[in-house]
Protein backbone atom coordinates (compact mmCIF):
# COMPACT_ATOMS: atom_id res chain seq x y z
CA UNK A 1 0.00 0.00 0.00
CA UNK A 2 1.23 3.11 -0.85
CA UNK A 3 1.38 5.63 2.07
CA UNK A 4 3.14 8.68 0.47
CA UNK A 5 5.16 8.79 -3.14
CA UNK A 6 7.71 6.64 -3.81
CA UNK A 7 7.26 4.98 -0.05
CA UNK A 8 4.84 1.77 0.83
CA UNK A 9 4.26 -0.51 3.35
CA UNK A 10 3.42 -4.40 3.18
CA UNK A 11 2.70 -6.55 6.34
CA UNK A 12 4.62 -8.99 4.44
CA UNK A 13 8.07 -6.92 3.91
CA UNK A 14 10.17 -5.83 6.83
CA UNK A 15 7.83 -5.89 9.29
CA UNK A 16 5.20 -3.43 7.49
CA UNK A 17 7.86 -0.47 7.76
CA UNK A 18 7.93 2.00 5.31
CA UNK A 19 9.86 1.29 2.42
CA UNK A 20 11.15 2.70 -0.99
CA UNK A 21 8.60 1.78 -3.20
CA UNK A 22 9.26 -1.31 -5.17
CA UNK A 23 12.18 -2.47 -2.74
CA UNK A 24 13.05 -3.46 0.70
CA UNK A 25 15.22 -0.41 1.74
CA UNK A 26 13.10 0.94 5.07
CA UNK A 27 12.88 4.96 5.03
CA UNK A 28 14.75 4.46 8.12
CA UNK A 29 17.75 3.04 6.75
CA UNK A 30 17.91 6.01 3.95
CA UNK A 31 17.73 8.61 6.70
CA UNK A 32 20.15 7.33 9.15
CA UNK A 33 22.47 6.52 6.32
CA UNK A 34 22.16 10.46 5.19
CA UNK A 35 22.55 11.46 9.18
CA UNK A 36 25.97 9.24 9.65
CA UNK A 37 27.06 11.54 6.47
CA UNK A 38 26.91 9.50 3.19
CA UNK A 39 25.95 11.85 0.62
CA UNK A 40 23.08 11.33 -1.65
CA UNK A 41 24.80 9.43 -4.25
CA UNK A 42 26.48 7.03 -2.05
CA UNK A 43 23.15 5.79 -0.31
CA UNK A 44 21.76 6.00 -4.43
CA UNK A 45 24.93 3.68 -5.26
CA UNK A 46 24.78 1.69 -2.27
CA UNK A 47 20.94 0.66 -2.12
CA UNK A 48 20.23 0.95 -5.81
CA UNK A 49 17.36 3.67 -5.15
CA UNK A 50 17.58 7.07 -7.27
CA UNK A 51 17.83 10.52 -6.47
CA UNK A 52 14.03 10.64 -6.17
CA UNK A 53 13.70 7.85 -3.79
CA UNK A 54 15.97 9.67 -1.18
CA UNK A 55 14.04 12.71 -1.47
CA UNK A 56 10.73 10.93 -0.73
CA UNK A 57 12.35 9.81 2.29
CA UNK A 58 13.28 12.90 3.20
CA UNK A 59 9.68 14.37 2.45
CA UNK A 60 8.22 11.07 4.39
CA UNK A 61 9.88 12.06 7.22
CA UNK A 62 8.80 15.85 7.68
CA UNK A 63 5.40 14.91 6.98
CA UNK A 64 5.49 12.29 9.58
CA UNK A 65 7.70 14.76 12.17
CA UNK A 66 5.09 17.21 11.50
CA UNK A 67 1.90 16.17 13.21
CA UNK A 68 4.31 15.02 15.96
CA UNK A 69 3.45 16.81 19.18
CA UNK A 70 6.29 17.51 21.79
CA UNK A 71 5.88 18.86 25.75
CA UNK A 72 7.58 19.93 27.82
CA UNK A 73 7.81 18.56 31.17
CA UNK A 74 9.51 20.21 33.90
């Protein structure tokens, strides 16, 4: 099922995480791989997902950070 552009999620395929559409790299593993500091072609090269793909997951993850609500406790 798709859930936003170029991301889906099956039951069946790692756990129902998000995924890059059409393969089994988890949104997750794009992300963290950009936040340890591999640029956008080596997680392209690396997980055989285009430029596109990487920007979904970046897009994917806003959204979803978005209607996140945070409070403070003190």
């Amino acid at each position: 099922m798709d859930i936003a552009p170029r991301i889906e999620v099956d039951p069946g395929r790692r756990s129902g995480k998000p995924v890059v559409k059409g393969t089994r790299v988890p949104v997750s593993l794009v992300l963290g791989q950009l936040a340890s500091g591999m640029t956008f072609e080596e997680v392209g090269r690396e997980y055989e997902i285009a430029r596109e793909d990487i920007l979904a997951c970046l897009a994917y993850a806003a959204k979803s950070l978005e209607a996140e609500e945070v409070r403070a406790v003190r």
